[in-house]
C-alpha atoms as a PDB file:
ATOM      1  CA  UNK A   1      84.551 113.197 150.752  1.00  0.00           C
ATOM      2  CA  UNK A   2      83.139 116.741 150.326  1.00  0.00           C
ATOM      3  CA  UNK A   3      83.356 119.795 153.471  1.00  0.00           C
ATOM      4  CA  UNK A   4      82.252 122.939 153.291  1.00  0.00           C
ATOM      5  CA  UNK A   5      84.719 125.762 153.598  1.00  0.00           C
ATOM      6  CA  UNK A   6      83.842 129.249 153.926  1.00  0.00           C
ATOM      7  CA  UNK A   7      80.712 128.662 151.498  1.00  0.00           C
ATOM      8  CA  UNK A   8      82.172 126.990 149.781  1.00  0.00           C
ATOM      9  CA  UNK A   9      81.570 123.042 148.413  1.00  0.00           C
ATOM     10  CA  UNK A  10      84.993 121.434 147.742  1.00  0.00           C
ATOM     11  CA  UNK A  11      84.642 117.867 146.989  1.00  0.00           C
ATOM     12  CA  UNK A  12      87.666 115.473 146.893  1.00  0.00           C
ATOM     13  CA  UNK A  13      86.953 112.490 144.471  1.00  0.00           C
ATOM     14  CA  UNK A  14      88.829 109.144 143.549  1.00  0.00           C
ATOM     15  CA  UNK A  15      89.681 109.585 139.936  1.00  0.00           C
ATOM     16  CA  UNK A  16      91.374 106.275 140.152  1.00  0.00           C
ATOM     17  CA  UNK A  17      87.852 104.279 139.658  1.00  0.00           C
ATOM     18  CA  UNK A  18      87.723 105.821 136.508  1.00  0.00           C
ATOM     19  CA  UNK A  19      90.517 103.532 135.037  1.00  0.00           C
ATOM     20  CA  UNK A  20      89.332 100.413 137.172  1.00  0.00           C
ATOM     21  CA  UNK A  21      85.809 100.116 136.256  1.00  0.00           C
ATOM     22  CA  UNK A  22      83.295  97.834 138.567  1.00  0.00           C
ATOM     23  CA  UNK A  23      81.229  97.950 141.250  1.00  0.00           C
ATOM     24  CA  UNK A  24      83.022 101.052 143.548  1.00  0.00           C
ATOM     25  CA  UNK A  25      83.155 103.357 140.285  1.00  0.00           C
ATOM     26  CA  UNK A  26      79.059 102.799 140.312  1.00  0.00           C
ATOM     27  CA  UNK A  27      78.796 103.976 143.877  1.00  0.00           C
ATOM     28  CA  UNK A  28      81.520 106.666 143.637  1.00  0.00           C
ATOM     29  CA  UNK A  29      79.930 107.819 141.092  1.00  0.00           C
ATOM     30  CA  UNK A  30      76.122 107.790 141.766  1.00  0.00           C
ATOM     31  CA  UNK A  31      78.173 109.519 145.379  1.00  0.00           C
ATOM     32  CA  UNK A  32      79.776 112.119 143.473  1.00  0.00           C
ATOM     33  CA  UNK A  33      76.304 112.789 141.256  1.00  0.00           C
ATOM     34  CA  UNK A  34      74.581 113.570 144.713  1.00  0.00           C
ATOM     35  CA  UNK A  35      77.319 115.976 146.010  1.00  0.00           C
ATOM     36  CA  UNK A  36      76.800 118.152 142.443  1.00  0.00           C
ATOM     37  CA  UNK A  37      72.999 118.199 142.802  1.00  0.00           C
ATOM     38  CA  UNK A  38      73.277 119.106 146.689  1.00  0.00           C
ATOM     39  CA  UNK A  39      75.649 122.212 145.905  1.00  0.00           C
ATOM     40  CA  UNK A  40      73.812 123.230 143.318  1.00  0.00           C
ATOM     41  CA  UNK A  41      70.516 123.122 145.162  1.00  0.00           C
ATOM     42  CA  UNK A  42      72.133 124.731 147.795  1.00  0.00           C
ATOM     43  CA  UNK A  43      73.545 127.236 145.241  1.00  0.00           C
ATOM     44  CA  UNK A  44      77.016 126.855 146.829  1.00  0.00           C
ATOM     45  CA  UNK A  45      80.627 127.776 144.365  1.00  0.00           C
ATOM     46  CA  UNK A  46      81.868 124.725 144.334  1.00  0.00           C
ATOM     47  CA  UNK A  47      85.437 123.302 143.632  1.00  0.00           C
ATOM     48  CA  UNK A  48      86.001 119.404 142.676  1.00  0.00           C
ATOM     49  CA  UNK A  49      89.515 118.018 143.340  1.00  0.00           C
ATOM     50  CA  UNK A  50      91.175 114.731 141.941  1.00  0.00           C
ATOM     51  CA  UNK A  51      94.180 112.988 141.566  1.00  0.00           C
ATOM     52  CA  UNK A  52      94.377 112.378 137.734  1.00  0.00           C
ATOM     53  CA  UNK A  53      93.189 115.620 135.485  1.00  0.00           C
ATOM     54  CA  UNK A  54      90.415 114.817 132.912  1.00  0.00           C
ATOM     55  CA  UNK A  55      93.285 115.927 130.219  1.00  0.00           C
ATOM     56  CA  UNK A  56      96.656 116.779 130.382  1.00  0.00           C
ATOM     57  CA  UNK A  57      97.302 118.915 127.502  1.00  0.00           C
ATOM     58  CA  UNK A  58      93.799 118.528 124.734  1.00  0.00           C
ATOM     59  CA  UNK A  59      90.642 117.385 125.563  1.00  0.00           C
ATOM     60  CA  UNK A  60      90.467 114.710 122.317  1.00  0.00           C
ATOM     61  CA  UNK A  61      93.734 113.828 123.501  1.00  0.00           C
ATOM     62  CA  UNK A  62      94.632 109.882 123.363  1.00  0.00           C
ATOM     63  CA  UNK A  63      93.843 107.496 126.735  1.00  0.00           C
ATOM     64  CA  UNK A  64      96.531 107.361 128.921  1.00  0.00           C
ATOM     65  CA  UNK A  65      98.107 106.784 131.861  1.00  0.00           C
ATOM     66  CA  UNK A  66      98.078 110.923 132.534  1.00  0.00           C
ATOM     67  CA  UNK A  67      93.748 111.646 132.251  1.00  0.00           C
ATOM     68  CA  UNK A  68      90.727 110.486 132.604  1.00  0.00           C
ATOM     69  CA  UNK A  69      89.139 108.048 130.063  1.00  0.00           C
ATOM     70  CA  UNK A  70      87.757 109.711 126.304  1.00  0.00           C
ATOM     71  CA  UNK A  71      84.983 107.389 126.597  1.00  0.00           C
ATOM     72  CA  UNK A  72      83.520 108.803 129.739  1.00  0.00           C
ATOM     73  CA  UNK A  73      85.525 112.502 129.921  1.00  0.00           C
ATOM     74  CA  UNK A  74      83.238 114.830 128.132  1.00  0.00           C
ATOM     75  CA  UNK A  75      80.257 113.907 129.632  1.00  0.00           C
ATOM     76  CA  UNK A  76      82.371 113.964 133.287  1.00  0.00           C
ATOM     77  CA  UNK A  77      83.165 117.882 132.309  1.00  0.00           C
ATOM     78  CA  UNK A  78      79.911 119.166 131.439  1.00  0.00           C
ATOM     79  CA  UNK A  79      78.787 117.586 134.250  1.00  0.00           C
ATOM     80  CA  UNK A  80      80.878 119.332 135.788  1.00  0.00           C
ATOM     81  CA  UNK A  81      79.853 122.700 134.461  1.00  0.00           C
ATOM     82  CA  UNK A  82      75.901 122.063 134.513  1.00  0.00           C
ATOM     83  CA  UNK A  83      77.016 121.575 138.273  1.00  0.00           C
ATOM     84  CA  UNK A  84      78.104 125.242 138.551  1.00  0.00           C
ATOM     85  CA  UNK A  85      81.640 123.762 139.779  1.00  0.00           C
ATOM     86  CA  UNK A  86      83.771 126.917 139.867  1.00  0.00           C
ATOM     87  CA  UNK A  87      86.944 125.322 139.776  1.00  0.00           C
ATOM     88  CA  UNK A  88      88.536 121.802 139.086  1.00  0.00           C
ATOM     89  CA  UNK A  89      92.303 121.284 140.904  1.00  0.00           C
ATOM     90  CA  UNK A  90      94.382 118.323 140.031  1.00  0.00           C
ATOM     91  CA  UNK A  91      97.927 116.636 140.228  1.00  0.00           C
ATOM     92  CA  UNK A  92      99.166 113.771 138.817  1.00  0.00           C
ATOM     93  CA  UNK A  93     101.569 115.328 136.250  1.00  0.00           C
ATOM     94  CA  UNK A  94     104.381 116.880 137.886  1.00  0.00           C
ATOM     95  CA  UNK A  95     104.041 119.487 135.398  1.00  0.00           C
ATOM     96  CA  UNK A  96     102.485 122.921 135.868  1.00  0.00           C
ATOM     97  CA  UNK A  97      99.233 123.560 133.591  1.00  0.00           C
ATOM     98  CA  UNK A  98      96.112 126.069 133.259  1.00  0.00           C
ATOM     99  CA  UNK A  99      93.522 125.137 131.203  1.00  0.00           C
ATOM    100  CA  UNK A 100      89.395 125.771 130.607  1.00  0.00           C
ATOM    101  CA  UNK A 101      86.814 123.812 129.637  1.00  0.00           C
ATOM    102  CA  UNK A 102      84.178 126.235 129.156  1.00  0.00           C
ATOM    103  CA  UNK A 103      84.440 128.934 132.082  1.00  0.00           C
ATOM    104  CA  UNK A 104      85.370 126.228 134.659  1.00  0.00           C
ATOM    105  CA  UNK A 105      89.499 126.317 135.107  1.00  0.00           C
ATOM    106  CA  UNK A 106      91.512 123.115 135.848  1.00  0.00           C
ATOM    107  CA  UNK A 107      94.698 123.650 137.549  1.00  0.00           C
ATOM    108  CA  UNK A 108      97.700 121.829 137.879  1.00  0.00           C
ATOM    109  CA  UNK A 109     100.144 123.075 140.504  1.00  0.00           C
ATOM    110  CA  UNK A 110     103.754 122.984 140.829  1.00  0.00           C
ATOM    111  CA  UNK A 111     105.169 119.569 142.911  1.00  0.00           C
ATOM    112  CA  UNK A 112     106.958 119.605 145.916  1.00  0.00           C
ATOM    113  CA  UNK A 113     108.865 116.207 144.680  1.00  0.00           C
ATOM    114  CA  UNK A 114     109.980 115.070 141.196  1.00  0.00           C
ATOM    115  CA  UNK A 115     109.224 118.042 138.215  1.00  0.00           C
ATOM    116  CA  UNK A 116     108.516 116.958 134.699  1.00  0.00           C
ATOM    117  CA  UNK A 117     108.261 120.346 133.472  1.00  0.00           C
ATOM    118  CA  UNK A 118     112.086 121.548 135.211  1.00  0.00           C
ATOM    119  CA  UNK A 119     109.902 123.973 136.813  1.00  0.00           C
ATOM    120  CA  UNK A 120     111.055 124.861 141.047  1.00  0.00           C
ATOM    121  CA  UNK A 121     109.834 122.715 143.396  1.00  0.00           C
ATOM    122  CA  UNK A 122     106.464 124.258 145.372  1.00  0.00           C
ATOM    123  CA  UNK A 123     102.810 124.549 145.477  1.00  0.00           C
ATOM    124  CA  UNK A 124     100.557 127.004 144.340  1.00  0.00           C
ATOM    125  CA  UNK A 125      97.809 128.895 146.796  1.00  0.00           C
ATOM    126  CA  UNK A 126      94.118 129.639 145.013  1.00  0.00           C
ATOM    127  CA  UNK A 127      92.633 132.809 146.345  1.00  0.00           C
ATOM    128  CA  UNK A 128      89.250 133.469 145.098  1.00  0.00           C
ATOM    129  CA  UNK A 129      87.865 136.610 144.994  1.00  0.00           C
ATOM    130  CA  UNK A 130      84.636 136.295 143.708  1.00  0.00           C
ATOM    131  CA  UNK A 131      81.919 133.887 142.916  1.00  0.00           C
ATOM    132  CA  UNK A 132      82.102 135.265 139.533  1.00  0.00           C
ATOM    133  CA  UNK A 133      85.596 133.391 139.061  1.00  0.00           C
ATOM    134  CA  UNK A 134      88.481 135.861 139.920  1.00  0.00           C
ATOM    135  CA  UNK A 135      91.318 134.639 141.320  1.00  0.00           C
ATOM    136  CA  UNK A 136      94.928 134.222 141.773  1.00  0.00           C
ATOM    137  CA  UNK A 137      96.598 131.157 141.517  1.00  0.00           C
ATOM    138  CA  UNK A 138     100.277 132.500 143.122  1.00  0.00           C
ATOM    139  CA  UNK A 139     102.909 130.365 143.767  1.00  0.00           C
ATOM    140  CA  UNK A 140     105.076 129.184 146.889  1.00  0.00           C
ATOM    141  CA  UNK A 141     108.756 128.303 146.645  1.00  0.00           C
ATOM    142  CA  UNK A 142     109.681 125.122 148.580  1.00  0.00           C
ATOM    143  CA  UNK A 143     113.464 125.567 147.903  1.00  0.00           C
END
């Protein structure tokens, strides 16, 4: 599902087909390949939200249960940055991380469950300044 928000393209995918390859990873997929060409041609920031992150901590990192599969990731990341997606948001980890891949950040916020990192429970709140990329990434106390 994509919607537009203040200019802006977010589109939620189902990282999940990734790991169960067949039939609905084709569509979603050749789906998700369509929503990156419209923003683009549209020239619209765009933000791309999953489940599972394409890497938890390296992107030559071993398959697992915690990314997205080697085989397939770097070519789903440039994609992602020939795109012009501004900004990748995951979970999955119940750990807090910040990493790049190229210019394009990929956040992981705090939970409000279960923490692997013994980080406080919360969430985190993206403001975006700019096209350009500036931002905050502050975070909310649930406790």
């Amino acid at each position: 599902r994509s919607v537009t928000v203040n200019g802006w393209k977010i589109i939620a995918t189902n990282a999940q087909y990734a790991h169960t390859p067949g039939i609905e990873q084709v569509a979603h997929d050749a789906w998700l390949d369509q929503e990156l060409m419209d923003g683009k041609s549209s020239r619209m920031p765009m933000i791309v939200m999953n489940h599972i992150p394409p890497f938890a901590d390296s992107l030559l990192e071993s398959d697992s249960y915690n990314n997205l599969p080697s085989a397939g990731r770097i070519d789903y990341l440039e994609k992602m940055v020939s795109a012009g997606v501004r900004f990748h948001l995951s979970g999955h980890l119940h750990r807090t991380l910040k990493r790049e891949y190229g210019r394009m950040p990929i956040l992981n916020p705090e939970v409000t469950c279960r923490s692997f990192d013994s980080r406080p429970l919360g969430f985190r709140i993206l403001k975006i300044y700019s096209e350009g990329g500036v931002y905050t990434w502050e975070y909310v106390s649930v406790t």
